[in-house]
Protein backbone atom coordinates (compact mmCIF):
# COMPACT_ATOMS: atom_id res chain seq x y z
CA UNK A 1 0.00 0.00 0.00
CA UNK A 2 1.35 3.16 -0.95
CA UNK A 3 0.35 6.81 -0.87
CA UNK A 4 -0.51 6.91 -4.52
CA UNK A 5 -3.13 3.88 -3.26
CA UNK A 6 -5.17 5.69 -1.21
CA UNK A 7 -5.74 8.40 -3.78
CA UNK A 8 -3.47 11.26 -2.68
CA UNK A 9 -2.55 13.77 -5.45
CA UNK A 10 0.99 12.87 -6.98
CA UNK A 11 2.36 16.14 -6.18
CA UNK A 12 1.62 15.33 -1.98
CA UNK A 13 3.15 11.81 -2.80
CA UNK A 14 6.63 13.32 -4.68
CA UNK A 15 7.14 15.91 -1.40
CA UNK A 16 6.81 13.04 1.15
CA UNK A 17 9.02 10.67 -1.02
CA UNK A 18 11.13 13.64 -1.07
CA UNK A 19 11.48 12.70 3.03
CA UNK A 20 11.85 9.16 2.45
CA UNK A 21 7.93 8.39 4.01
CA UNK A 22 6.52 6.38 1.14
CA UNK A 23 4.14 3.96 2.99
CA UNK A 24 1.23 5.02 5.06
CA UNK A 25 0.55 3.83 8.64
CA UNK A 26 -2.39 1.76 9.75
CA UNK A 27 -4.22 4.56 10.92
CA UNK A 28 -3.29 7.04 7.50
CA UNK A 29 -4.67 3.55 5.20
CA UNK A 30 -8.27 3.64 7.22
CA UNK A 31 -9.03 7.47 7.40
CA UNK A 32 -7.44 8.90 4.38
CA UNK A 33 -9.44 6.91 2.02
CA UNK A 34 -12.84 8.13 4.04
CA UNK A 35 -11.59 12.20 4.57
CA UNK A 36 -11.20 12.67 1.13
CA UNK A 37 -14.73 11.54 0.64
CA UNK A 38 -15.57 14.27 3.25
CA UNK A 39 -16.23 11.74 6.13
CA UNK A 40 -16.26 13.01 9.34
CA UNK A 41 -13.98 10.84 11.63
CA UNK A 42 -12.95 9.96 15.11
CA UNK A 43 -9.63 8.74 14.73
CA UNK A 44 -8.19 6.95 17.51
CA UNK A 45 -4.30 5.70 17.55
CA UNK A 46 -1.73 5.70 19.65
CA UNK A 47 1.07 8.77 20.25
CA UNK A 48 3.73 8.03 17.21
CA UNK A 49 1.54 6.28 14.58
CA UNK A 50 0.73 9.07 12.06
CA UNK A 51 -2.20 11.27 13.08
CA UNK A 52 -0.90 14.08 11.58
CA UNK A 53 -0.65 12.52 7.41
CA UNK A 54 -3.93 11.43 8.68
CA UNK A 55 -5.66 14.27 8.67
CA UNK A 56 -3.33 16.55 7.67
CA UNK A 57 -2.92 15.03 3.83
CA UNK A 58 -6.94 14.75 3.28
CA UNK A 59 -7.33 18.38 4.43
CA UNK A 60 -4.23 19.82 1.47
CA UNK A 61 -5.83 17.85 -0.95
CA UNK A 62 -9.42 19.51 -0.47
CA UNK A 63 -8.27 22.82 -0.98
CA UNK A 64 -6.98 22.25 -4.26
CA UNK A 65 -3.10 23.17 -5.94
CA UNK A 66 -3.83 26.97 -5.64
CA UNK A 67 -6.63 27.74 -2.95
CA UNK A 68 -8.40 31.36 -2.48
CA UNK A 69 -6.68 33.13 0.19
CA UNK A 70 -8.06 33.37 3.48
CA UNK A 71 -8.70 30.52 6.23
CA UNK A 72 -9.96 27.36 5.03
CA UNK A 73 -8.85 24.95 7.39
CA UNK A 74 -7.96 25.29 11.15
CA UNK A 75 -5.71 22.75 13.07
CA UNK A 76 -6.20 23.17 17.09
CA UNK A 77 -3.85 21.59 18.90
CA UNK A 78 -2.86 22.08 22.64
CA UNK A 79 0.76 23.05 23.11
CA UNK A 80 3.28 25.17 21.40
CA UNK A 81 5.53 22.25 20.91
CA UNK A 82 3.07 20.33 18.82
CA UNK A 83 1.66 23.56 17.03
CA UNK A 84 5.38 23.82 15.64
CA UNK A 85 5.71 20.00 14.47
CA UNK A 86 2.35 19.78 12.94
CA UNK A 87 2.95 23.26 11.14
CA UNK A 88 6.19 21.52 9.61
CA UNK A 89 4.54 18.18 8.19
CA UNK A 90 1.96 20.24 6.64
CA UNK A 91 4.49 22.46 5.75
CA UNK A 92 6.20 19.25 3.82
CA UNK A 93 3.10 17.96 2.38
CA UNK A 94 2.29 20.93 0.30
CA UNK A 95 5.56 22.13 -0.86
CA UNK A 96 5.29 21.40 -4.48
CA UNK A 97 1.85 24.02 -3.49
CA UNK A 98 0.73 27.66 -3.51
CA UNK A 99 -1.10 26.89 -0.51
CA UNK A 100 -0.02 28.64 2.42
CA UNK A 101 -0.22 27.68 6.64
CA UNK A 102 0.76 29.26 9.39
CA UNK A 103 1.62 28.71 13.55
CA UNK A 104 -0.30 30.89 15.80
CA UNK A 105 0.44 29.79 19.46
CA UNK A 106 1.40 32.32 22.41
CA UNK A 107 4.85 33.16 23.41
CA UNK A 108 5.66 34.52 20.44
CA UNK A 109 4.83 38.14 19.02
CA UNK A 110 2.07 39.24 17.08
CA UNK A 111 3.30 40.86 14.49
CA UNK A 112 4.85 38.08 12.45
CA UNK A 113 1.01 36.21 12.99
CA UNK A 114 -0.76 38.72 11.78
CA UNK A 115 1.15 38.95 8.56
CA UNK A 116 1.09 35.75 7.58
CA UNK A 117 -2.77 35.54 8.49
CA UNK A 118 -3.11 38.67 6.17
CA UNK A 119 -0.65 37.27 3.49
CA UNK A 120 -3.47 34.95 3.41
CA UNK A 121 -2.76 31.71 4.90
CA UNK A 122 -5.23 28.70 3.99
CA UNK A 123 -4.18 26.61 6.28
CA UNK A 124 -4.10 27.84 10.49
CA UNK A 125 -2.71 25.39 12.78
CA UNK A 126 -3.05 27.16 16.42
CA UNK A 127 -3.54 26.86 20.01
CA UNK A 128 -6.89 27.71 21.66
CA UNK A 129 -5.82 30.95 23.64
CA UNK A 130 -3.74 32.71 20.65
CA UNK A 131 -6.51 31.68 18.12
CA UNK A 132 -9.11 33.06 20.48
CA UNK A 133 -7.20 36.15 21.33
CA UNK A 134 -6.79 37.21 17.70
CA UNK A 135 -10.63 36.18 17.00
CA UNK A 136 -11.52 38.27 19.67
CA UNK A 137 -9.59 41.20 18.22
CA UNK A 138 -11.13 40.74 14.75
CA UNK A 139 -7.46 39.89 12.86
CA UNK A 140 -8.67 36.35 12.15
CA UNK A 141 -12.33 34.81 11.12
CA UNK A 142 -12.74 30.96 10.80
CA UNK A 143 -16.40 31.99 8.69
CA UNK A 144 -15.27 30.40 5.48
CA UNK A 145 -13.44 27.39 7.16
CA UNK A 146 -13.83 24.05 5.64
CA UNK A 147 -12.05 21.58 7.40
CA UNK A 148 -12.07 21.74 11.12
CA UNK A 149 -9.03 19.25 13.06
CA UNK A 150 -9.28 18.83 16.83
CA UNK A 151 -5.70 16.96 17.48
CA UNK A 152 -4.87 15.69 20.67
CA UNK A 153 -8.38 16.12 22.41
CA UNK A 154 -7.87 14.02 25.28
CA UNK A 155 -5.00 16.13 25.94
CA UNK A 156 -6.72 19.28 25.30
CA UNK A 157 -9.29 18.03 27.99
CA UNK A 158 -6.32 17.37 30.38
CA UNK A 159 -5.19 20.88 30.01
CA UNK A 160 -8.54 22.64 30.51
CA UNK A 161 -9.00 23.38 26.57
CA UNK A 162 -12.57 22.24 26.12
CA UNK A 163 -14.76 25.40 26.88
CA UNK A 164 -12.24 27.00 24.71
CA UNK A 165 -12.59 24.43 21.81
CA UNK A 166 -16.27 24.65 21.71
CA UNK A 167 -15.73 28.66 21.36
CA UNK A 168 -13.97 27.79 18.19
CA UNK A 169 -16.62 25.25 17.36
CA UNK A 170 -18.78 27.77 17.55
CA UNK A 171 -17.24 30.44 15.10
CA UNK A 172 -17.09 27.77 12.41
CA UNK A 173 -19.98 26.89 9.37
CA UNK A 174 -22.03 24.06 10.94
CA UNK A 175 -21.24 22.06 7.25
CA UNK A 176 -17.80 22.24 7.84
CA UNK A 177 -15.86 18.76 7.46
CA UNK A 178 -14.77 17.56 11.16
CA UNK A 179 -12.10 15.58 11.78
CA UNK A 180 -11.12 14.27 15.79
CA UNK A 181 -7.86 12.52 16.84
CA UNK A 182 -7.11 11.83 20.28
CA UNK A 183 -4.93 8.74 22.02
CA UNK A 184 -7.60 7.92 24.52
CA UNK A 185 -11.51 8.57 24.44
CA UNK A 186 -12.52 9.91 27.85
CA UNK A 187 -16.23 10.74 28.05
CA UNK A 188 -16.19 14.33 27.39
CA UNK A 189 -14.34 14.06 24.50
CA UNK A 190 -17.01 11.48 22.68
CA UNK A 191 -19.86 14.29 24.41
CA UNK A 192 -17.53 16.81 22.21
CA UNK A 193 -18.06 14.66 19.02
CA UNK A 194 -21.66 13.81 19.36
CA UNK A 195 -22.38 17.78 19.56
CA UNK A 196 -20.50 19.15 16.72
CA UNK A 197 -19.79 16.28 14.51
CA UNK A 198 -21.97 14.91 12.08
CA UNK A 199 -22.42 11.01 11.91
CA UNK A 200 -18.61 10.39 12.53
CA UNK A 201 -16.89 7.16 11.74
CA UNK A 202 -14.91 5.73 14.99
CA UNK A 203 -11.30 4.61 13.36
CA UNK A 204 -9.00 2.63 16.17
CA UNK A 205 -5.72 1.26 14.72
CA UNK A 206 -4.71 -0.31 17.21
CA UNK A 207 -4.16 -4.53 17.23
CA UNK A 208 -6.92 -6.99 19.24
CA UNK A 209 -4.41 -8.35 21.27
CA UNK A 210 -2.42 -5.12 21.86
CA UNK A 211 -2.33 -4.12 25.38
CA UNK A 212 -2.80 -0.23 26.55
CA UNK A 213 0.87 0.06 26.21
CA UNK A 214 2.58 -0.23 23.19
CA UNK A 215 3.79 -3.25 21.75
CA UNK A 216 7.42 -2.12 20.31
CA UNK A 217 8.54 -0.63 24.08
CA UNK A 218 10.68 -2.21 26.34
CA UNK A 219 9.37 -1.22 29.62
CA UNK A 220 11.39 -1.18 32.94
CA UNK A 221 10.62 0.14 35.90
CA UNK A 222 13.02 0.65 39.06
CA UNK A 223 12.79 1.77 42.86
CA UNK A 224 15.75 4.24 43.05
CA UNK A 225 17.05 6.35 45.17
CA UNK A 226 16.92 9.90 44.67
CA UNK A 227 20.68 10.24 45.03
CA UNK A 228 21.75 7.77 43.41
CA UNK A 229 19.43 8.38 39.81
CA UNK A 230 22.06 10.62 38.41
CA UNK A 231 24.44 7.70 38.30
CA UNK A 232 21.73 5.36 36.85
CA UNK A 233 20.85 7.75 34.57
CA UNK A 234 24.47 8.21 33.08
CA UNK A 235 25.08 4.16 32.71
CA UNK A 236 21.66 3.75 30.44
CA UNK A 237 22.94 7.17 28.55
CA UNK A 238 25.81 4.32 27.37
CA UNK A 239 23.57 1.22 26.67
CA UNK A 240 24.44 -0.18 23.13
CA UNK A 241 22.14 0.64 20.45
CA UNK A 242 21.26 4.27 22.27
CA UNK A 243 20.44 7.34 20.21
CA UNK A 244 18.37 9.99 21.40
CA UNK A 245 16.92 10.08 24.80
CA UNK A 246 14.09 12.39 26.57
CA UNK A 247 14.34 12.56 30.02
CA UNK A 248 11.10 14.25 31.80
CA UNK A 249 11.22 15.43 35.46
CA UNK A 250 8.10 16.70 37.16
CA UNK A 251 9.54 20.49 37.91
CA UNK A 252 11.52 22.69 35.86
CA UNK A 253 14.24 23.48 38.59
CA UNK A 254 14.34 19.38 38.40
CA UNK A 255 15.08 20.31 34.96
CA UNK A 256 17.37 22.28 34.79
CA UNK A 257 19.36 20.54 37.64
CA UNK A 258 19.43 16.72 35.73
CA UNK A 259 20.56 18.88 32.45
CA UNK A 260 23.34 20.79 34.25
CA UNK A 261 24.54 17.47 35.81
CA UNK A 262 24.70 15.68 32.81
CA UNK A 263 26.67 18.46 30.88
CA UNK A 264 29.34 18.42 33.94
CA UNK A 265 29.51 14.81 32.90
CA UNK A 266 30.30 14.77 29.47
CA UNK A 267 26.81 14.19 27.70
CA UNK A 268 25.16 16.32 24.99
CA UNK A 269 21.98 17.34 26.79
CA UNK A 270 19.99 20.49 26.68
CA UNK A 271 16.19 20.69 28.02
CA UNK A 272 12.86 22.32 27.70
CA UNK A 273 10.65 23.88 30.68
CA UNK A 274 8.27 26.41 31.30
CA UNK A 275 10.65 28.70 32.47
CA UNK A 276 12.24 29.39 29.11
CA UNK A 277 11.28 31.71 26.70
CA UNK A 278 9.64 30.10 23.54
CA UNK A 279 12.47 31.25 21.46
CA UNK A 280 15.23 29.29 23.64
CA UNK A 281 12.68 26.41 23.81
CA UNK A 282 12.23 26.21 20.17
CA UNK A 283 16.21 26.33 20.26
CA UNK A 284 16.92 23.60 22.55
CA UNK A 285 14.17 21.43 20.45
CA UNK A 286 15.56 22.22 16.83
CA UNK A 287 19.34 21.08 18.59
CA UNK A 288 17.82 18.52 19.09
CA UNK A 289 16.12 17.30 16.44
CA UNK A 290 19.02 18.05 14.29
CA UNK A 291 21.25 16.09 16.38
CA UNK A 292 23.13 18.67 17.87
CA UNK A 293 22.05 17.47 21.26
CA UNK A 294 21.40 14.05 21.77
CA UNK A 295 19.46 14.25 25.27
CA UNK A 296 16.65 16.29 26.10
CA UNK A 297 15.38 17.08 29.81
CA UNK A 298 11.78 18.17 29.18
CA UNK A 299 8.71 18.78 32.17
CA UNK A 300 5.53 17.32 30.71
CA UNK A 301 4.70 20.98 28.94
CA UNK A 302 6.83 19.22 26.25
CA UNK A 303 5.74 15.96 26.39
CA UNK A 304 3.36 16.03 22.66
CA UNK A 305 5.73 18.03 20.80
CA UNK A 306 8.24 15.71 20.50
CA UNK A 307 7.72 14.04 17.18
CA UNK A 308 11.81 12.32 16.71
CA UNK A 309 11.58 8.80 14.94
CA UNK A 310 15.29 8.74 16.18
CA UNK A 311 14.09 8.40 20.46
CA UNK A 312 15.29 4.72 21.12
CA UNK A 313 15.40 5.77 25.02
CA UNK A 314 13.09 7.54 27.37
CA UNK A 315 14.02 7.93 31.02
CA UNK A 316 11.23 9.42 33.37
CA UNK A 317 13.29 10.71 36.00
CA UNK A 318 9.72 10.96 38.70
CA UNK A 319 6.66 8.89 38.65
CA UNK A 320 4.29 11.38 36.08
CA UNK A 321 0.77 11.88 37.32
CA UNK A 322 -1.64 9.56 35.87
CA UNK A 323 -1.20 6.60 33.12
CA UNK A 324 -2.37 8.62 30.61
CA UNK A 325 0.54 11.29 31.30
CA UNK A 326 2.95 8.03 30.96
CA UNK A 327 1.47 6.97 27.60
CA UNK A 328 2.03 10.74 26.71
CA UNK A 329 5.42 10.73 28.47
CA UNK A 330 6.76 7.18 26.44
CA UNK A 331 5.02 7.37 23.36
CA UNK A 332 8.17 9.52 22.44
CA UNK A 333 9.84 6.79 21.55
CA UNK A 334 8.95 3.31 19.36
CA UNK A 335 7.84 5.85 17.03
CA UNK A 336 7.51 5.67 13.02
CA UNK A 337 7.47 1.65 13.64
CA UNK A 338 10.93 0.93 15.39
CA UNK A 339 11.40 -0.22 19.09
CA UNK A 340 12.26 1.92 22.40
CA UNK A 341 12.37 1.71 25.74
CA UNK A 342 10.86 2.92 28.86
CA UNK A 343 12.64 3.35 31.91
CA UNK A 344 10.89 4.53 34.80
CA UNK A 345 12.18 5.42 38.10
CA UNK A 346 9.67 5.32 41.54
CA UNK A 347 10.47 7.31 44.55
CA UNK A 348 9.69 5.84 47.52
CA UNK A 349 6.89 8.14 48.51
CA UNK A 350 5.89 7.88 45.18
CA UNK A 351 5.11 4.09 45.66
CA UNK A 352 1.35 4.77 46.16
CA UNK A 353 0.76 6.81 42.70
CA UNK A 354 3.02 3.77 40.61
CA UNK A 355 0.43 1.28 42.08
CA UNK A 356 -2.53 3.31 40.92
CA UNK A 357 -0.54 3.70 36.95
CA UNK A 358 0.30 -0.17 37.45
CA UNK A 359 -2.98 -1.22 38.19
CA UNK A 360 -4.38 1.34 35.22
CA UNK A 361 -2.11 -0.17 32.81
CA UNK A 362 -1.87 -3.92 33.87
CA UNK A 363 1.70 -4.10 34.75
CA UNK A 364 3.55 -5.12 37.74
CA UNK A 365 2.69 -3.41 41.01
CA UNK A 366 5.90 -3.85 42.05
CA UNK A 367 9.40 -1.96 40.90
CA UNK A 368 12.72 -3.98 41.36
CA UNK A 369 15.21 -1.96 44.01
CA UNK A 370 18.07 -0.68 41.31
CA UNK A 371 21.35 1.13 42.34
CA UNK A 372 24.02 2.01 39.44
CA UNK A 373 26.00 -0.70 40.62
CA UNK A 374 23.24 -3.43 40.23
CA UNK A 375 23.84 -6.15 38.31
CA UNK A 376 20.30 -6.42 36.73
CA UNK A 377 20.62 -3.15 35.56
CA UNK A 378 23.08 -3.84 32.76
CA UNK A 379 21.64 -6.57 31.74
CA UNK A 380 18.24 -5.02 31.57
CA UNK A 381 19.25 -2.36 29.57
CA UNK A 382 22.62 -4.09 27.40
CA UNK A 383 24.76 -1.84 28.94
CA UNK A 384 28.28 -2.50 28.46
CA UNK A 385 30.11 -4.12 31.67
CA UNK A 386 32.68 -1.56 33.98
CA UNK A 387 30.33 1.45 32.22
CA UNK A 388 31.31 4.33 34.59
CA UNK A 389 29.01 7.33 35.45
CA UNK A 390 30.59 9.56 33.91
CA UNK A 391 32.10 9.73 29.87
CA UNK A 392 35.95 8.56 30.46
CA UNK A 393 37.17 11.65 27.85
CA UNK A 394 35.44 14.06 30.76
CA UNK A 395 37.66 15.39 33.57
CA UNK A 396 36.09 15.39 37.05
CA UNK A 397 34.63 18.96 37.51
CA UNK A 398 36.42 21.46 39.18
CA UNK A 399 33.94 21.72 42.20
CA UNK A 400 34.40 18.25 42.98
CA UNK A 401 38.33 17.68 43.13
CA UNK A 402 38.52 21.23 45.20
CA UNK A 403 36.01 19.75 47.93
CA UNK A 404 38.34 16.58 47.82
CA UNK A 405 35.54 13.73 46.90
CA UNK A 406 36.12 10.78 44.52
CA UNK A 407 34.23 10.45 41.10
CA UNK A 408 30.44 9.65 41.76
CA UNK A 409 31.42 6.26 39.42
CA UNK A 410 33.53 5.15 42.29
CA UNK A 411 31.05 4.53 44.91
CA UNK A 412 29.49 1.25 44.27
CA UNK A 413 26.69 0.40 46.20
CA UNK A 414 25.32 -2.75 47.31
CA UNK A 415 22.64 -4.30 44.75
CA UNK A 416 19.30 -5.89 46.27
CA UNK A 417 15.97 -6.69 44.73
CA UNK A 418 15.07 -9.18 41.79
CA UNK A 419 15.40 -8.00 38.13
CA UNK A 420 13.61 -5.16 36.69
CA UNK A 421 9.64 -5.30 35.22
CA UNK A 422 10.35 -6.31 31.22
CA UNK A 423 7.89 -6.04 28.94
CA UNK A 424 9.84 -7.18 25.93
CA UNK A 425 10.22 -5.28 22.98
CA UNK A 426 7.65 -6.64 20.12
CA UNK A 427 7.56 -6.15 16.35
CA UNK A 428 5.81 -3.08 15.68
CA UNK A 429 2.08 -3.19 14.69
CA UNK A 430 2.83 -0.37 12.26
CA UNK A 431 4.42 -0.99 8.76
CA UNK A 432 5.71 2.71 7.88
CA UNK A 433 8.75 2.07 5.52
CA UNK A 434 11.54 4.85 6.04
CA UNK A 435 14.16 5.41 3.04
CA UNK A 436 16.65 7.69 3.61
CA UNK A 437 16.39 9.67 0.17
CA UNK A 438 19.45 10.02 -2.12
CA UNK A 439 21.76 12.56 -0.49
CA UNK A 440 21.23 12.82 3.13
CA UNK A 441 18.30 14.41 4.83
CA UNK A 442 16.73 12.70 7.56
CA UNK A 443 12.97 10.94 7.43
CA UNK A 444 10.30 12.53 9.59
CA UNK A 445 6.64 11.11 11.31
């Protein structure tokens, strides 16, 4: 099955091949097929397996090779991070296109907005405060939009987005076509669909005997001590096989702290928190996309921005809040059809809120004690025996030799505890093909 298959205009199918994406996931073969048709859909998949070429192709393709000027489509999505990486995939799809689209989400001026809304955009892919905010101040009208894409709705619910949604709703033609994509399907999000959607289709791509976690991560899950997690964290950083790896903490001084720590120690790590401006967080995510950075340290504000097929590691450094925020938080890897891993660390007092995720997600209730000089832990995670904490090219920091202690790598402690929860890594259920096209460039979800 191919692109061309489905019915997508050749010029759509030469920019993607362009990227080296030349087969469509499960969840692009079932929807495309009935958007084009004008199908309203509910379109339910897990994080990494397409949504965007879901909708995102259908919706280019309706508004022809040379559109009218003027918003035709709107894109809401719920965080900066993911306003910027759906903006770019649409922003691939209709290259060899006059059509036009264009990022409105807050932290970011006006000005630069605003022109591109009145250079006449076709395509507006925002969040619901900025798009409100403008709305409100008459420099943007969704009254001749024709393709309305709620992405991310169970998120948008988590975040307090839905009275602002159905604002937008509201400002739209009732015949619009209405597209919804969301991970999970809590009960105000199907209340959503029923009252502005007309006679959707339900699409879930997801395998009968798939559990609620994915299939293609590795997940392992350790008691650790808050002292000694730095150390842990620095032996996976130098399993075999490693690439890119997002570590989330649940505050941004925790943040900023793991990111600092890992620099001293020789790795390539930069991070993303609400404490930035969105310019340096836009930064530290292009350096790492590019490969400039290998590690990011991100607080959950990040956590559905992160669209890297290259993630073969992610670390959560605390317990997150719910199971849905750890779907969220490990879908960032085993994207785009390869395997990952999930390493997840519990705090003692945090013992109580794994149990609750555990129980949510039918895994084990209970985490194996780990310390960086466990044995299971290398094994676990194919990390390469006599791996120190620290990258051997990397002097100890100055701080450290003037207060007189010994590397951190040289204080082995005593392992305990049976080996760690392993959910082993499955083939994928999706069947995405990535080429890398003739002359470098680098294939994107």
């Amino acid at each position: 099955m191919t692109f061309r298959d489905l019915g997508i205009d050749e010029d759509i199918v030469d920019a993607l091949a362009s990227r080296g994406i030349l087969e469509p996931f499960p969840i692009q073969e079932q929807t495309i097929p009935l958007a084009l048709n004008g199908q309203d859909i509910i379109g339910q998949a897990k994080t990494g397996t397409g949504k965007t070429f879901g909708f995102g192709l259908p919706l280019i393709q309706r508004l022809g090779l040379n559109p009218e000027p003027g918003v035709k489509a709107l894109i809401v999505v719920p965080t900066r991070e993911l306003c910027v990486q759906v903006t770019e995939d649409i922003e691939l799809a209709i290259s060899n296109r006059e059509t036009k689209v264009a990022a409105i989400y807050g932290g970011k001026s006006y000005e630069d907005q605003v022109d591109q809304i009145k250079a006449g955009a076709q395509i507006i892919v925002g969040t619901p405060g900025r798009l409100l905010d403008l709305a409100s101040q008459r420099l943007l009208s969704f009254k001749a939009v024709e393709v309305m894409v709620l992405d991310e709705a169970d998120r948008m619910l988590d975040l307090g987005f839905l009275g602002d949604v159905e604002k937008l709703f509201a400002q739209t033609p009732p015949e619009r076509h209405t597209m919804l994509f969301s991970a999970t399907m809590p009960g105000p999000i199907v209340a959503l669909a029923r009252r502005f959607m007309s006679k959707p289709i339900h699409i879930r791509a997801t395998d009968p005997d798939e559990g609620l976690t994915q299939a293609n991560i590795k997940h392992v899950v350790y008691r650790a001590h808050n002292l000694d997690k730095d150390e842990v964290v620095a032996r996976i950083l130098q399993a075999e096989g490693r690439e890119k790896v997002v570590i989330f903490t649940r505050t941004k001084r925790s943040a900023s702290k793991v990111t600092e720590e890992l620099t001293d120690r020789g790795f390539s790590a930069t991070s993303v928190h609400g404490d930035m401006s969105q310019e340096a967080r836009e930064r530290s995510m292009a350096a790492f996309k590019a490969g400039k950075k290998d590690i990011l340290i991100a607080t959950d504000v990040a956590a559905r921005g992160i669209d890297v097929d290259d993630v073969t590691h992610v670390i959560n450094y605390t317990v997150p809040e719910d199971d849905k925020a750890y779907l969220h938080r490990v879908g960032r890897t085993g994207r785009a059809g390869r395997t990952g891993v999930a390493v997840t660390f519990v705090d003692w007092e945090d013992m109580h809120k794994w149990h609750l995720i555990a129980r949510a997600l039918d895994m084990p209730l209970e985490p194996a004690e780990t310390y960086s000089s466990s044995p299971h832990l290398f094994t676990d995670l194919n990390i390469p025996a006599g791996t120190k904490g620290r990258l051997n090219s990397t002097p100890i920091p100055r701080a450290e030799k003037a207060a007189g202690r010994p590397p951190r790598d040289s204080q082995p402690r005593e392992p305990r505890g049976e080996s760690a929860i392993d959910k082993p890594a499955g083939s994928g259920r999706t069947r995405q093909r990535r080429r890398r096209p003739a002359g470098g460039g680098t294939p994107t979800a």
